[in-house]
C-alpha atoms as a PDB file:
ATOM      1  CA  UNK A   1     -18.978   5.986  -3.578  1.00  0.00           C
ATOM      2  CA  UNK A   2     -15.787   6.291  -2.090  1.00  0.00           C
ATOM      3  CA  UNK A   3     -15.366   5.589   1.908  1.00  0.00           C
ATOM      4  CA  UNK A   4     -12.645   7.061   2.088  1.00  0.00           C
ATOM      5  CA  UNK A   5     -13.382  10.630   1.147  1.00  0.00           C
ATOM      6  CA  UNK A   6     -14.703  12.066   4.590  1.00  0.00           C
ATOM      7  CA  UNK A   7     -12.238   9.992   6.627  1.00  0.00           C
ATOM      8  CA  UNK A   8      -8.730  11.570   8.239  1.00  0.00           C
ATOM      9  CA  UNK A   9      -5.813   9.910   7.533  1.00  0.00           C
ATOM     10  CA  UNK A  10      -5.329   7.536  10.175  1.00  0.00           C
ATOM     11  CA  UNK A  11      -1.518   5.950  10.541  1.00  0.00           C
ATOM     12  CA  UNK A  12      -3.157   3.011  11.469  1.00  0.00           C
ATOM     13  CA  UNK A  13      -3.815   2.315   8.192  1.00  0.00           C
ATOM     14  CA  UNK A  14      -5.512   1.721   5.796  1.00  0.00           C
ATOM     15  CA  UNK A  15      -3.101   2.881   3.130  1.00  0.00           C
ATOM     16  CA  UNK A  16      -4.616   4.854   0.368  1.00  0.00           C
ATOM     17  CA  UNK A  17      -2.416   4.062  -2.319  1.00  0.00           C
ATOM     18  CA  UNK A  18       0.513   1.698  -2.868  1.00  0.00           C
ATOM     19  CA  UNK A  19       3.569   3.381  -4.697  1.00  0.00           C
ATOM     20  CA  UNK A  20       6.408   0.961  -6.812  1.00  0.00           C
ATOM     21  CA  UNK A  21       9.322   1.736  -5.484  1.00  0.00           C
ATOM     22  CA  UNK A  22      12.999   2.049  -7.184  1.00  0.00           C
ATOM     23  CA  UNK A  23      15.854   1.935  -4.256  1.00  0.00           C
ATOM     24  CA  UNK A  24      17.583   4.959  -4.876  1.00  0.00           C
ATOM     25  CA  UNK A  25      20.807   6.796  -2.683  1.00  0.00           C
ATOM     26  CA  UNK A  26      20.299  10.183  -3.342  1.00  0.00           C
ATOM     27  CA  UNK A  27      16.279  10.721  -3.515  1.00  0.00           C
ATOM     28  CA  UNK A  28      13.248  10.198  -1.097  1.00  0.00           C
ATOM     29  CA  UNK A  29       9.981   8.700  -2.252  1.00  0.00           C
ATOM     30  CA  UNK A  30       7.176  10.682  -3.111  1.00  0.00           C
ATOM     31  CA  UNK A  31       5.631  10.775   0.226  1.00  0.00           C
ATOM     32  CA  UNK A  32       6.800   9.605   3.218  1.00  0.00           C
ATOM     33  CA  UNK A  33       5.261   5.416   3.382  1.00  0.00           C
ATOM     34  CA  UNK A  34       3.839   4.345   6.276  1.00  0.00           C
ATOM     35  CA  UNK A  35       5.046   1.008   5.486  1.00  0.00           C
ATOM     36  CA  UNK A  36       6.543  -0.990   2.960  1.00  0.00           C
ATOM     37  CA  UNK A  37       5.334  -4.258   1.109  1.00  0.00           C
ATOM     38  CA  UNK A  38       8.155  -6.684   0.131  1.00  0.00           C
ATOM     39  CA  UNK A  39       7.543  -9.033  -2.366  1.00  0.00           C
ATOM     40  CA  UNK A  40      10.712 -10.962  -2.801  1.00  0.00           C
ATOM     41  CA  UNK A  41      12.732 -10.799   0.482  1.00  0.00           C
ATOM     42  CA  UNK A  42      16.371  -9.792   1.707  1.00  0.00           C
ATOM     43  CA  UNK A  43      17.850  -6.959   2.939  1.00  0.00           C
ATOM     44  CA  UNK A  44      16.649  -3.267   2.670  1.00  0.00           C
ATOM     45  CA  UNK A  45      18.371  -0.470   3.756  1.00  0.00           C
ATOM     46  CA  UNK A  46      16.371   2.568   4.604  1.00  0.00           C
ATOM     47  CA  UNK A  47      15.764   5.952   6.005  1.00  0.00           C
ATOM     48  CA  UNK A  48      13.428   5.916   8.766  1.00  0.00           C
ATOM     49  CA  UNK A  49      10.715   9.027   8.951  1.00  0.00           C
ATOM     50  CA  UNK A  50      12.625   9.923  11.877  1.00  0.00           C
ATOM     51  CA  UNK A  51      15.979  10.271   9.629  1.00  0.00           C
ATOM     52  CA  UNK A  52      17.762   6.977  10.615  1.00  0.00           C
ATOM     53  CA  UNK A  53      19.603   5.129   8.010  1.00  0.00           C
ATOM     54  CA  UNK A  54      18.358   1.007   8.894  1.00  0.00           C
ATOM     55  CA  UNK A  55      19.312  -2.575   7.613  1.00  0.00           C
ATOM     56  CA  UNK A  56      16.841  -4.774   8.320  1.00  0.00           C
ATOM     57  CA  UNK A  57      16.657  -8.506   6.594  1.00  0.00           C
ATOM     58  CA  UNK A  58      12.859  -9.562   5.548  1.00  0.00           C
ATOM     59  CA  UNK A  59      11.083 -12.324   4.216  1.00  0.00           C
ATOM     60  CA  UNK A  60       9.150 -13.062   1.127  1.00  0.00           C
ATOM     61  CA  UNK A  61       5.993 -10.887   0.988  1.00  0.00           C
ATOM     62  CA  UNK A  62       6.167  -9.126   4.031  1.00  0.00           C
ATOM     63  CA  UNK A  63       5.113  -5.901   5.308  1.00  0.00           C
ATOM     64  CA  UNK A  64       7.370  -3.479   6.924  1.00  0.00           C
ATOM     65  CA  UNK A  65       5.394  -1.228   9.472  1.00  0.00           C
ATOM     66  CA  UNK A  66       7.618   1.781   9.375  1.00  0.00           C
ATOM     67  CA  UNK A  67       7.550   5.076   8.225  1.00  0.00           C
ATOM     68  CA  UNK A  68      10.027   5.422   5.251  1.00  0.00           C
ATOM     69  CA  UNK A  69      11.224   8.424   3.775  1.00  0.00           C
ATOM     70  CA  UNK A  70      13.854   6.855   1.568  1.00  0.00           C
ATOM     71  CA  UNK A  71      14.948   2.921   0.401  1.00  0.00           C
ATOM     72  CA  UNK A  72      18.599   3.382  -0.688  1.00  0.00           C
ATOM     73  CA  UNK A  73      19.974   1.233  -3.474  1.00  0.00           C
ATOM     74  CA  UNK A  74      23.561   0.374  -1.691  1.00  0.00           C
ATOM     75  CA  UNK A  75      22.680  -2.409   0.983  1.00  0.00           C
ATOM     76  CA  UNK A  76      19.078  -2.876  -0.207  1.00  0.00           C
ATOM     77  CA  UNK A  77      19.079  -6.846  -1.984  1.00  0.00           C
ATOM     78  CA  UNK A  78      15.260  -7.195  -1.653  1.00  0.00           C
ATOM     79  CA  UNK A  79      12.979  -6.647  -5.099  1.00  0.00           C
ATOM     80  CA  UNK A  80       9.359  -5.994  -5.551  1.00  0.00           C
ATOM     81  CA  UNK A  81       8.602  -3.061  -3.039  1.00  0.00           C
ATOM     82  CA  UNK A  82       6.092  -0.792  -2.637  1.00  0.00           C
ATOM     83  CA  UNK A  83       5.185   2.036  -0.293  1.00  0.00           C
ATOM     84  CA  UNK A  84       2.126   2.097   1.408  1.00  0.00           C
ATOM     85  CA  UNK A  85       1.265   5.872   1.326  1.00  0.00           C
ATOM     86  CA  UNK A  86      -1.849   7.905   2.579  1.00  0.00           C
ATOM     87  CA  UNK A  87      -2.095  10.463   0.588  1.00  0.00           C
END
């Protein structure tokens, strides 16, 4: 049985799914995230859902409670991310 079948898609989480991610310039992920999991950290440079470009500096295994339409390879230092999507 899944519990998550009859259930909206809250923001608040819980993600669905979590997507590898490959920072990229030119291309947005799959679906916008509503977060990102860091496993190694550094810098990341991102565009926001709102259409932002961002440098932020995180730790080891964080998450990043934003929504994320795009993780750009120039500026981004941080490796092992992942998008937490909903659908």
């Amino acid at each position: 049985m899944n519990p998550f079948s009859n259930r909206a898609l809250p923001i608040s989480g819980p993600a669905y799914d979590l997507l590898p991610v490959i920072p990229n310039n030119n291309t947005d992920l799959p679906a916008v995230a509503i977060g990102l999991y860091v496993e190694t950290g550094g810098t990341l440079s991102i565009d926001t859902a709102k259409g932002e470009t961002r440098q932020v500096a995180v730790a080891d295994f964080s998450i990043l409670p934003v929504g994320v339409r795009r993780v750009r390879q120039t500026g981004t230092t941080a490796v092992g991310l992942h998008a937490l999507v909903l659908g």
